[in-house]
Protein backbone atom coordinates (compact mmCIF):
# COMPACT_ATOMS: atom_id res chain seq x y z
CA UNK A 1 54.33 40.89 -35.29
CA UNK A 2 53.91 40.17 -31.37
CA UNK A 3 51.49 37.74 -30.23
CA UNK A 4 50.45 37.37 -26.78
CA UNK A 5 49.93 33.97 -26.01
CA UNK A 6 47.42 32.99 -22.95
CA UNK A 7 47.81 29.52 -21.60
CA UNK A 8 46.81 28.34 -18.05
CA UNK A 9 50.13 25.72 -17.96
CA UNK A 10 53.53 26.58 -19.08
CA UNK A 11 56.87 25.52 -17.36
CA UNK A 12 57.78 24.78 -14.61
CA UNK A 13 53.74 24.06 -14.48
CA UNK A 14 52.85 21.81 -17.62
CA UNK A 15 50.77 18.23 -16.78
CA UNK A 16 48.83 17.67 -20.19
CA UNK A 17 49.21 18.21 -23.97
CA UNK A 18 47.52 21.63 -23.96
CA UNK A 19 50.70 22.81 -21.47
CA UNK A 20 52.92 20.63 -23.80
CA UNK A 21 51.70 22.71 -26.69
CA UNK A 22 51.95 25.84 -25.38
CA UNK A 23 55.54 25.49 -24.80
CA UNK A 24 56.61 24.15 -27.89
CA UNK A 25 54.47 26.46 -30.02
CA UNK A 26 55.71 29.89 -27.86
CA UNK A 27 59.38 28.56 -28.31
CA UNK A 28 59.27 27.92 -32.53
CA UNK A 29 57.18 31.19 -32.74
CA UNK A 30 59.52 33.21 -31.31
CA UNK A 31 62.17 32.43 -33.31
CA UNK A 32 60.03 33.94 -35.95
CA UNK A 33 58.02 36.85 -34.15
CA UNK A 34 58.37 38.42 -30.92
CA UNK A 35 55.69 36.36 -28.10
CA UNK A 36 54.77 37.02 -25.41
CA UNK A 37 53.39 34.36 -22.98
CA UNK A 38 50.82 34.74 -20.08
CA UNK A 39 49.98 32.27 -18.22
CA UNK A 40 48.71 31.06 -14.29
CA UNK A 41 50.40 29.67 -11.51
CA UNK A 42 53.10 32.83 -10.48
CA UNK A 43 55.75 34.24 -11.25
CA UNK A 44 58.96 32.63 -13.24
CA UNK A 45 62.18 32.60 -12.77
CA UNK A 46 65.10 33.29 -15.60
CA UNK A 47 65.47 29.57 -15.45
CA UNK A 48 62.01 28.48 -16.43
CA UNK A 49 62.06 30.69 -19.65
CA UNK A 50 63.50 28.97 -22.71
CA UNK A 51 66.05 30.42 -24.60
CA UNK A 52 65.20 31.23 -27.93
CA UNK A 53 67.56 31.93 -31.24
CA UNK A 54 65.84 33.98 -34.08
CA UNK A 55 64.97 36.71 -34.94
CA UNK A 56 61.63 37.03 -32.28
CA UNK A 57 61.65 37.21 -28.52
CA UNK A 58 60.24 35.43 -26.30
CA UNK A 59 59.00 37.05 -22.66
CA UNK A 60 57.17 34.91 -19.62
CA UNK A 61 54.62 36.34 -17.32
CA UNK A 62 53.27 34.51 -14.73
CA UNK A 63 49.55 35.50 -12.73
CA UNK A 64 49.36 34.30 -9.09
CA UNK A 65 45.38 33.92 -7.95
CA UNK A 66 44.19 36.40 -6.60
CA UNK A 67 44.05 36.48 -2.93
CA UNK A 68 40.62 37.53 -2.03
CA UNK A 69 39.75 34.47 -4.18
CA UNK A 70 41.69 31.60 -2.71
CA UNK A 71 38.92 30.24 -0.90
CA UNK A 72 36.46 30.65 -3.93
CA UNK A 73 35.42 28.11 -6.71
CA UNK A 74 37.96 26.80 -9.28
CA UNK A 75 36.24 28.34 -11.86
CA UNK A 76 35.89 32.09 -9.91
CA UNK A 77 39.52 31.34 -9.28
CA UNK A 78 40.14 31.39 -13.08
CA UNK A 79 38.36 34.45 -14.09
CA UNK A 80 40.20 36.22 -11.07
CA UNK A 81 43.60 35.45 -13.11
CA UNK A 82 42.11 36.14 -16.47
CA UNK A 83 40.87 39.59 -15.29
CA UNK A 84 44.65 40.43 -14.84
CA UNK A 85 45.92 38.99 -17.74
CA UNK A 86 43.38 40.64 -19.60
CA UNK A 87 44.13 44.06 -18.73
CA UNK A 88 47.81 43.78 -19.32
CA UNK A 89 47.55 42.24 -23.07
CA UNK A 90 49.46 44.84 -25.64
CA UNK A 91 50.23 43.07 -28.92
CA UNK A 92 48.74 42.70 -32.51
CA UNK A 93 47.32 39.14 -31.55
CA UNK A 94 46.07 37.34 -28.69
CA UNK A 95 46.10 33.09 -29.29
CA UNK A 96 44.55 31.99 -25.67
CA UNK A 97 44.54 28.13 -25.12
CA UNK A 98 41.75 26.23 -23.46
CA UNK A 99 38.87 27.40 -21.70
CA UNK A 100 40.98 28.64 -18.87
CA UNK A 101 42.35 31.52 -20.52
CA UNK A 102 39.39 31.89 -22.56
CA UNK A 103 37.46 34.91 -20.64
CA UNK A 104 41.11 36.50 -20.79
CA UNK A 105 41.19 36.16 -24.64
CA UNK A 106 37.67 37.89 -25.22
CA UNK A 107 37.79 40.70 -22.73
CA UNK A 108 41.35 41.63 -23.84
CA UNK A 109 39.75 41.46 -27.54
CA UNK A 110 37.13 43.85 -26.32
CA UNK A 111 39.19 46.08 -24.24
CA UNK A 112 42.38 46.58 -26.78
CA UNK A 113 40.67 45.70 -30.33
CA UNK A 114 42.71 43.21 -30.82
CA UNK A 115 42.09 39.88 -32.96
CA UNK A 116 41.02 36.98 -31.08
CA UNK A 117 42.40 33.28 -31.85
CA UNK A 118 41.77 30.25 -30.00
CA UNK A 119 43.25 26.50 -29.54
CA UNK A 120 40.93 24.27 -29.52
CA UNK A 121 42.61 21.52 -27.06
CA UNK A 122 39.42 20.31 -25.76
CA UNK A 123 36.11 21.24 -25.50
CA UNK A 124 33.61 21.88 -22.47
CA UNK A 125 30.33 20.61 -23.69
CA UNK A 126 32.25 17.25 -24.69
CA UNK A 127 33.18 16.39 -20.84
CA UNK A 128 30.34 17.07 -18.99
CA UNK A 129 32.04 14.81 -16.08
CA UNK A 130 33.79 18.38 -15.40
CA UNK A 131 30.64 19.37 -12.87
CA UNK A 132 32.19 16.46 -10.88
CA UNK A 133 35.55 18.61 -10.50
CA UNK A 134 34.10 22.39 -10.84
CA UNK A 135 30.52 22.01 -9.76
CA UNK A 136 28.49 25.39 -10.49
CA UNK A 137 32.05 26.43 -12.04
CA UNK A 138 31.22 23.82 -14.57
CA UNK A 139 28.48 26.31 -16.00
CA UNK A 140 30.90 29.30 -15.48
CA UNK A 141 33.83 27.93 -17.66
CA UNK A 142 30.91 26.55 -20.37
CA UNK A 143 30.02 30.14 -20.78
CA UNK A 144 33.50 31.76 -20.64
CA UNK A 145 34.05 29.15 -23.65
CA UNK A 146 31.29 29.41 -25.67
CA UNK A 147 31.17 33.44 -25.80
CA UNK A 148 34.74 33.36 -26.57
CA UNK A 149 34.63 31.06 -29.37
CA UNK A 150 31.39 32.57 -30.36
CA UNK A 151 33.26 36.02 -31.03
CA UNK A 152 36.87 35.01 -31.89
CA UNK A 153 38.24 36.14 -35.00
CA UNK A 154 39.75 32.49 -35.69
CA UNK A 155 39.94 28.82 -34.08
CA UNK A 156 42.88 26.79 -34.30
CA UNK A 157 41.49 23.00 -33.88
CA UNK A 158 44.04 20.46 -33.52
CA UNK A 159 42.35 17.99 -35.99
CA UNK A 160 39.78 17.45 -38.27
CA UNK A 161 37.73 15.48 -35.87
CA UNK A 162 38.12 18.44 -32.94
CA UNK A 163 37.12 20.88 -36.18
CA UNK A 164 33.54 18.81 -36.36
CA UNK A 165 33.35 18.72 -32.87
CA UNK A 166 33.85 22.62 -32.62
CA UNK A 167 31.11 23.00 -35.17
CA UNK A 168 29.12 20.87 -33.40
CA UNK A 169 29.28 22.28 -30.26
CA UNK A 170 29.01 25.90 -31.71
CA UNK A 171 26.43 26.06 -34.47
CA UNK A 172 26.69 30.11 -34.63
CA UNK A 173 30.24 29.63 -35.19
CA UNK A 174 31.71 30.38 -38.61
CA UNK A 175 33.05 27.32 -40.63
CA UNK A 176 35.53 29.56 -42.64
CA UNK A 177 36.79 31.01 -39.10
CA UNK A 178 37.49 27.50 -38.08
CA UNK A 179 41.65 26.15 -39.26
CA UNK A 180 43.06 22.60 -38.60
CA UNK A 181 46.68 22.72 -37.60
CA UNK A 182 47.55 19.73 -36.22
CA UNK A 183 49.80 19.24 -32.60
CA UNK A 184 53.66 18.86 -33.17
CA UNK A 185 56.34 16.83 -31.45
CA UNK A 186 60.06 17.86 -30.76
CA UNK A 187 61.78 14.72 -32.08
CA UNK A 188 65.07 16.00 -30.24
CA UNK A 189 63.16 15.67 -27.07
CA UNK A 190 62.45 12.11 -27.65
CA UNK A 191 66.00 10.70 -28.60
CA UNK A 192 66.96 7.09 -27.19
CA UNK A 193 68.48 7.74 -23.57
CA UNK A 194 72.34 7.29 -23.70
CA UNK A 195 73.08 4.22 -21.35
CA UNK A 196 74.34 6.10 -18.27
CA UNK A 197 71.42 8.33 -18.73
CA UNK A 198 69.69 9.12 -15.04
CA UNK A 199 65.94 8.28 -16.42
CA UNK A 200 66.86 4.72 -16.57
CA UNK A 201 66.40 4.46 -12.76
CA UNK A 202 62.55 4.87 -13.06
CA UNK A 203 62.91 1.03 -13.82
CA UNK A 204 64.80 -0.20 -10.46
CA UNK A 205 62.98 2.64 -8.90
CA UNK A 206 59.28 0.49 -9.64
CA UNK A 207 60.84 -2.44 -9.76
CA UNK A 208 60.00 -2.61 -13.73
CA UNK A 209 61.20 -5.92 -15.13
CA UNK A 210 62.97 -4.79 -18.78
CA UNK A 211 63.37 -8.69 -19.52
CA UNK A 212 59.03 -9.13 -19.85
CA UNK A 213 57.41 -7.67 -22.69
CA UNK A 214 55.91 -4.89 -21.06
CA UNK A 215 52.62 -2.33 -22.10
CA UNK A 216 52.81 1.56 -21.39
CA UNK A 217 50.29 4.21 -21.24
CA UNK A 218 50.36 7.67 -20.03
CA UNK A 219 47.73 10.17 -18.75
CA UNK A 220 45.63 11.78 -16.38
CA UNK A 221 43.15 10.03 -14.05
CA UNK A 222 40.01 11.88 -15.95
CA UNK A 223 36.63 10.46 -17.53
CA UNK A 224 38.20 11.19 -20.76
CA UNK A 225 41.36 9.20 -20.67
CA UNK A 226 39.13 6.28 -20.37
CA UNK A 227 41.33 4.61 -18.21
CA UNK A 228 38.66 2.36 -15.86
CA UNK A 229 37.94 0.64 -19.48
CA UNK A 230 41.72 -0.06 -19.99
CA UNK A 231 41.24 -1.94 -16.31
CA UNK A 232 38.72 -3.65 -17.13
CA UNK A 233 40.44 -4.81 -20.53
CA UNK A 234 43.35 -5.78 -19.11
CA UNK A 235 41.64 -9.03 -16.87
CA UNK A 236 41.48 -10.15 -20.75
CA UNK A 237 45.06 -9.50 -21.13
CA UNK A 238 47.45 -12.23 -21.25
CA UNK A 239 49.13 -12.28 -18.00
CA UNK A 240 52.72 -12.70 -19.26
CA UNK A 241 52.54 -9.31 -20.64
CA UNK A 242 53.76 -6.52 -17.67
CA UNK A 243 51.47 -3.36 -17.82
CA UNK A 244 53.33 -0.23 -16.50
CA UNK A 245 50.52 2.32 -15.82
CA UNK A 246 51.55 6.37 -15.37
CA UNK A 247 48.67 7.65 -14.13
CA UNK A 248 48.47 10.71 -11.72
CA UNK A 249 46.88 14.46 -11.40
CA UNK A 250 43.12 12.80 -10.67
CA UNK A 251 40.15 15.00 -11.50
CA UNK A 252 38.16 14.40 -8.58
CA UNK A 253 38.79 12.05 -4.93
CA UNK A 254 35.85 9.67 -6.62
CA UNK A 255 37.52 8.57 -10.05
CA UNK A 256 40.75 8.22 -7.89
CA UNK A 257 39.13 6.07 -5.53
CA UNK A 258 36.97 4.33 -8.32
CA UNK A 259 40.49 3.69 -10.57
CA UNK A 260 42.16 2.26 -7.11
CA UNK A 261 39.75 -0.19 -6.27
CA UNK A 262 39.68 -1.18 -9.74
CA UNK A 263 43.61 -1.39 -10.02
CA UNK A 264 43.52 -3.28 -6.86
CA UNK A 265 41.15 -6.24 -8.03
CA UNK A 266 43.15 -6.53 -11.23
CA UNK A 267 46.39 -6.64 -9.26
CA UNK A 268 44.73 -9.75 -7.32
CA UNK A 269 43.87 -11.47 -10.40
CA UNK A 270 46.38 -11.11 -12.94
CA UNK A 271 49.62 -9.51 -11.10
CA UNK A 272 52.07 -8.29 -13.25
CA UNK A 273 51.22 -4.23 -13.09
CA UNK A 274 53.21 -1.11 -11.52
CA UNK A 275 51.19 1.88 -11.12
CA UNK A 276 53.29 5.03 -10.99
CA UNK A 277 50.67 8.04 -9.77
CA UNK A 278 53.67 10.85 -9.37
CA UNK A 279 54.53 13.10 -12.71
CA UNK A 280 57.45 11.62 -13.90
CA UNK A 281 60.16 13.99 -14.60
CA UNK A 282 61.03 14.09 -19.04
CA UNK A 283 64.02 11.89 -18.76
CA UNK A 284 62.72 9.49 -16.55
CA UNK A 285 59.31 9.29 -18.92
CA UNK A 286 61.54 9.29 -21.95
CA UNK A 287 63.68 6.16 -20.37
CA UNK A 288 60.64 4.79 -19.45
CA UNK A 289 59.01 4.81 -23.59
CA UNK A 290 62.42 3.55 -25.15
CA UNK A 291 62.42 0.74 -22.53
CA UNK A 292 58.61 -0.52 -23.34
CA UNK A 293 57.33 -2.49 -26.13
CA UNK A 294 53.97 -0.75 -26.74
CA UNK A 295 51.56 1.89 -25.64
CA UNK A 296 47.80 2.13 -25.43
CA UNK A 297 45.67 5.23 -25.51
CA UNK A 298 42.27 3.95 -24.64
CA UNK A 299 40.62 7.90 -24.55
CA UNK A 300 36.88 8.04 -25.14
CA UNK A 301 37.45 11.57 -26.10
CA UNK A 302 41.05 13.02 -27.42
CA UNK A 303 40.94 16.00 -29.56
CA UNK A 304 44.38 14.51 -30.98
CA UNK A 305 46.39 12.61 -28.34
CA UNK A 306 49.81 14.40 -28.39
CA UNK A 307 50.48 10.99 -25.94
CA UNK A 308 50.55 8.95 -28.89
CA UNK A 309 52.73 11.07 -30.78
CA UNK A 310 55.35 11.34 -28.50
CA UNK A 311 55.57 7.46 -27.74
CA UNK A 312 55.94 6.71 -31.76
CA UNK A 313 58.55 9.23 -31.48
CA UNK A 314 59.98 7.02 -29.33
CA UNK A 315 59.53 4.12 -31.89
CA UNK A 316 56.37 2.87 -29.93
CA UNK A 317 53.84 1.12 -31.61
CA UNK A 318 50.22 2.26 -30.13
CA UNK A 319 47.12 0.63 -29.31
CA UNK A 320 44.20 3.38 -29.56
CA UNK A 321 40.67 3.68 -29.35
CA UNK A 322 39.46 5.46 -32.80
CA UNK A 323 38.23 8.66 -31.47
CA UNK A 324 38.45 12.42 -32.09
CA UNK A 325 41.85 12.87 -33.43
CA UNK A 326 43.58 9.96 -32.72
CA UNK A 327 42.49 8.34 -36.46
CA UNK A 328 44.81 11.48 -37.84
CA UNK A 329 47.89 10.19 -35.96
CA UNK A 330 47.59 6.20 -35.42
CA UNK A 331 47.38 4.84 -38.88
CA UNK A 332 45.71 0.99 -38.30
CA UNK A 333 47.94 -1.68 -39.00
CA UNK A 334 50.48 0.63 -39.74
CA UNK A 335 51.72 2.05 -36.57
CA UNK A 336 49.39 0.38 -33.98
CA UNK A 337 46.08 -0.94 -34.07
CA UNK A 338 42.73 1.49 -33.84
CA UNK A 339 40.13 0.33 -31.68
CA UNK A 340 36.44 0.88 -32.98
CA UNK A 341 34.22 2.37 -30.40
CA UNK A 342 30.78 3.03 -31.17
CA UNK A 343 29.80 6.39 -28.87
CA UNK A 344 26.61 7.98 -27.29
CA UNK A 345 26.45 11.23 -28.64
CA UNK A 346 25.08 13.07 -25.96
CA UNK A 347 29.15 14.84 -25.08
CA UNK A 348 30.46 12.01 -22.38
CA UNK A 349 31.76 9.62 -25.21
CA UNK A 350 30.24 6.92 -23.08
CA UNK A 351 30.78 3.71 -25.28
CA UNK A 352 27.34 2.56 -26.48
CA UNK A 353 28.49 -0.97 -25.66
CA UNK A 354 31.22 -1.04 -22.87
CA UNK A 355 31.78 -4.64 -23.12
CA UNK A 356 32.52 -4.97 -26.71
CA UNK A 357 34.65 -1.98 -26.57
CA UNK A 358 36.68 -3.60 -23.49
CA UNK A 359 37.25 -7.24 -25.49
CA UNK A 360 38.37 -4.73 -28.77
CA UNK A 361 41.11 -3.52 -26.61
CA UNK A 362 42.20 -6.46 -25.29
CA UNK A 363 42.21 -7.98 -28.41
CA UNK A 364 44.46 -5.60 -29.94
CA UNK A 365 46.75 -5.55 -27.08
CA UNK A 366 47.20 -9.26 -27.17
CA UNK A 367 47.97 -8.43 -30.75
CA UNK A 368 50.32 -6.30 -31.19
CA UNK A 369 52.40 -7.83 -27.79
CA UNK A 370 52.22 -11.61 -29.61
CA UNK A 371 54.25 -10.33 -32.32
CA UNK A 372 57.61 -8.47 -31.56
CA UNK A 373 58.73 -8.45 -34.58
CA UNK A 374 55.58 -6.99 -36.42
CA UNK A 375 55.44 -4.18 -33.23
CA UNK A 376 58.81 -3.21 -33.79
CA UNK A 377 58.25 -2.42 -37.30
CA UNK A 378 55.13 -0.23 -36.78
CA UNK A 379 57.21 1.77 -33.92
CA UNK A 380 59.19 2.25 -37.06
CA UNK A 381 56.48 3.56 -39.08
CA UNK A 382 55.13 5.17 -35.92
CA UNK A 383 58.72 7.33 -35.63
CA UNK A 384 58.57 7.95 -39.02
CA UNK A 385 55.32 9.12 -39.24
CA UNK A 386 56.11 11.48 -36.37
CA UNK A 387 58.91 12.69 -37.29
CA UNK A 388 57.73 13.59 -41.25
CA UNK A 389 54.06 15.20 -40.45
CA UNK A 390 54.40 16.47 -37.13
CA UNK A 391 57.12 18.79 -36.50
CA UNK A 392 56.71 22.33 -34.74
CA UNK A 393 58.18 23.98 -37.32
CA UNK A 394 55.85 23.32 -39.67
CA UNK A 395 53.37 23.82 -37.27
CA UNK A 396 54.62 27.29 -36.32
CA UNK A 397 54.73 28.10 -39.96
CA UNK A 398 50.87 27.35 -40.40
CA UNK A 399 49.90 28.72 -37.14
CA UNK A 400 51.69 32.67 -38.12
CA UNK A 401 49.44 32.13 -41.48
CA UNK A 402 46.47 32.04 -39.45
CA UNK A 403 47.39 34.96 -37.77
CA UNK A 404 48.22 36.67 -40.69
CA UNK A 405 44.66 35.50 -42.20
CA UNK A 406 42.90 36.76 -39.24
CA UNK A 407 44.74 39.76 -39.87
CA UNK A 408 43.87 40.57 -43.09
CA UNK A 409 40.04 39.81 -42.30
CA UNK A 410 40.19 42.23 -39.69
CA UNK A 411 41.51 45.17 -42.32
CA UNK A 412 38.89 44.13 -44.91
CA UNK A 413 36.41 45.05 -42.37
């Protein structure tokens, strides 16, 4: 079998989950098939492609935008890339990933006859804050997505919740078309740091105190990652507690300047807070998880949150708001503490009350950091968890018997 997979991130250019995922997935699939990967953002060297063992292959092709659209919207941008990934496609089954390589996915379908499956990492009519990054585009990458998951011959979501959502969001799609396969984690990626280990200088690099009990969370500055809540929470937060914050790659100059003025005042108030806005490189970020005591995921919207997973891989317990996926990885008062959030249903996620959802957070925070002991054993049960359930193998193994599904389906008819 060769599958050509169609991803808008893959290294050296990964910075979220659905770039995360495209790597690991392309790397276990090929030692089981041969894959090849297209994806945006140029050429790669030998270096950037991982070497595989197996009995697959495993070829990188990088798509540089296209001149004559530099200038042009984001989302014109896209479809200039897609266009050439489309046309180049040769394999017995395209997988695209995200709305971005969406348009590539369905004309390549079209063009070739070949079946159509999509990840769904995320969906467009769920973050309607997007017309704040892509304006117009906004409507252009809503309609790239919707046709293509409209015709596809099968759609991978990455949880039960993001399955609902799809259906949802796609009434004319197909319920038996629709397969859960959940994200995976590379617990070998995750191992505790050796001592003399380089990504331990992230800590005298910020100035991180490793003696105070200290808070971590991870993400993107985007509507979604709810991160102006976890501000506001954390003026409820008891002080004592340092709150490490890696938050970079903003959507648009207004949330940045909306989540600096509100990191600002809390700095005033309570102290105690390092903001890191650059992408930390793996072993810094992995240093930086095995040297915390908890993280928090406050998303108002999270398909899954392959964030969480990778900090209980790290033996983190996790403080998370109970949203889209998250329920399916954060067991409550097992390995972290779910945070109820009642939600308008109208695709922003927008808490129905802001201020109850803000105390919940705190709450839990101040929870989980007043007992070390009882945190340490649910990043126990968090590690565990990960490491049992969540493995790309598995995942690769369930992911080929969709393909071979889809297959089938296409012979019957």
């Amino acid at each position: 079998m060769k599958v050509e997979l169609l991803t808008r991130e893959y290294p050296p250019h990964v910075y979220g989950g659905a770039g995360v995922h495209a790597e690991e997935l392309s790397k276990v699939l090929a030692e089981r098939v041969d894959v090849t990967v297209r994806a945006f953002d140029g050429k790669r060297n030998p270096e950037d492609i991982p070497t595989v063992t197996g009995s697959g292959s495993l070829q990188v092709v990088g798509y540089d935008t296209p001149a004559e659209l530099a200038n042009a919207n984001a989302a014109l941008r896209t479809f200039g890339t897609d266009l050439a990934m489309a046309g180049d496609v040769d394999g017995d089954i395209i997988h695209a990933h995200t709305w971005y390589a969406c348009l590539a996915g369905r004309l390549a379908q079209q063009l070739h006859n070949i079946p159509l499956v999509i990840t769904a990492h995320s969906l467009e009519p769920f973050r309607p804050w997007k017309r704040e990054q892509l304006g117009g585009g906004y409507e252009l990458s809503s309609w790239a997505e919707r046709d293509a998951y409209e015709h596809a011959d099968g759609i991978i979501a990455v949880s039960d919740g993001m399955k609902q959502d799809i259906l949802t969001a796609y009434p004319h799609v197909d319920p038996e078309r629709v397969y859960t396969v959940h994200n995976g984690i590379t617990m070998a990626d995750f191992a505790t740091p050796a001592d003399d280990d380089p990504g331990w200088s992230v800590f005298e690099r910020y100035h991180i105190d490793r003696s105070k009990p200290t808070l971590l969370f991870v993400g993107r500055i985007t509507r979604q990652k709810g991160l102006p809540y976890l501000l506001q929470a954390l003026h409820k937060v008891d002080p004592a507690i340092q709150v490490v914050l890696c938050a970079g790659a903003p959507d648009t100059p207004e949330i940045m300047e909306e989540v600096k003025s509100a990191f600002a005042a809390l700095d005033r108030e309570r102290g105690n807070i390092i903001w890191i806005e650059e992408m930390l490189p793996k072993a810094e970020l992995n240093a930086l998880e095995h040297g915390c005591d908890a993280f928090v995921c406050p998303s108002i919207y999270e398909p899954l949150g392959i964030v969480n997973l990778e900090a209980m891989a790290c033996g983190l317990p996790v403080v998370a708001s109970a949203t889209g996926g998250i329920p399916e990885v954060v067991v409550d008062g097992e390995t972290g503490y779910l945070v109820h959030v009642d939600q308008v249903h109208d695709g922003t996620g927008t808490p129905t009350d802001p201020e109850r959802f803000v105390q919940a957070m705190a709450d839990a925070i101040n929870r989980i950091m007043e007992d070390p002991e009882r945190a340490r054993a649910m990043g126990q049960a968090g590690f565990e968890r990960a490491r049992d359930h969540f493995s790309w193998e598995s995942i690769a193994d369930r992911t080929l018997a969709v393909y071979q599904d889809v297959l089938a389906k296409r012979q019957e008819h």
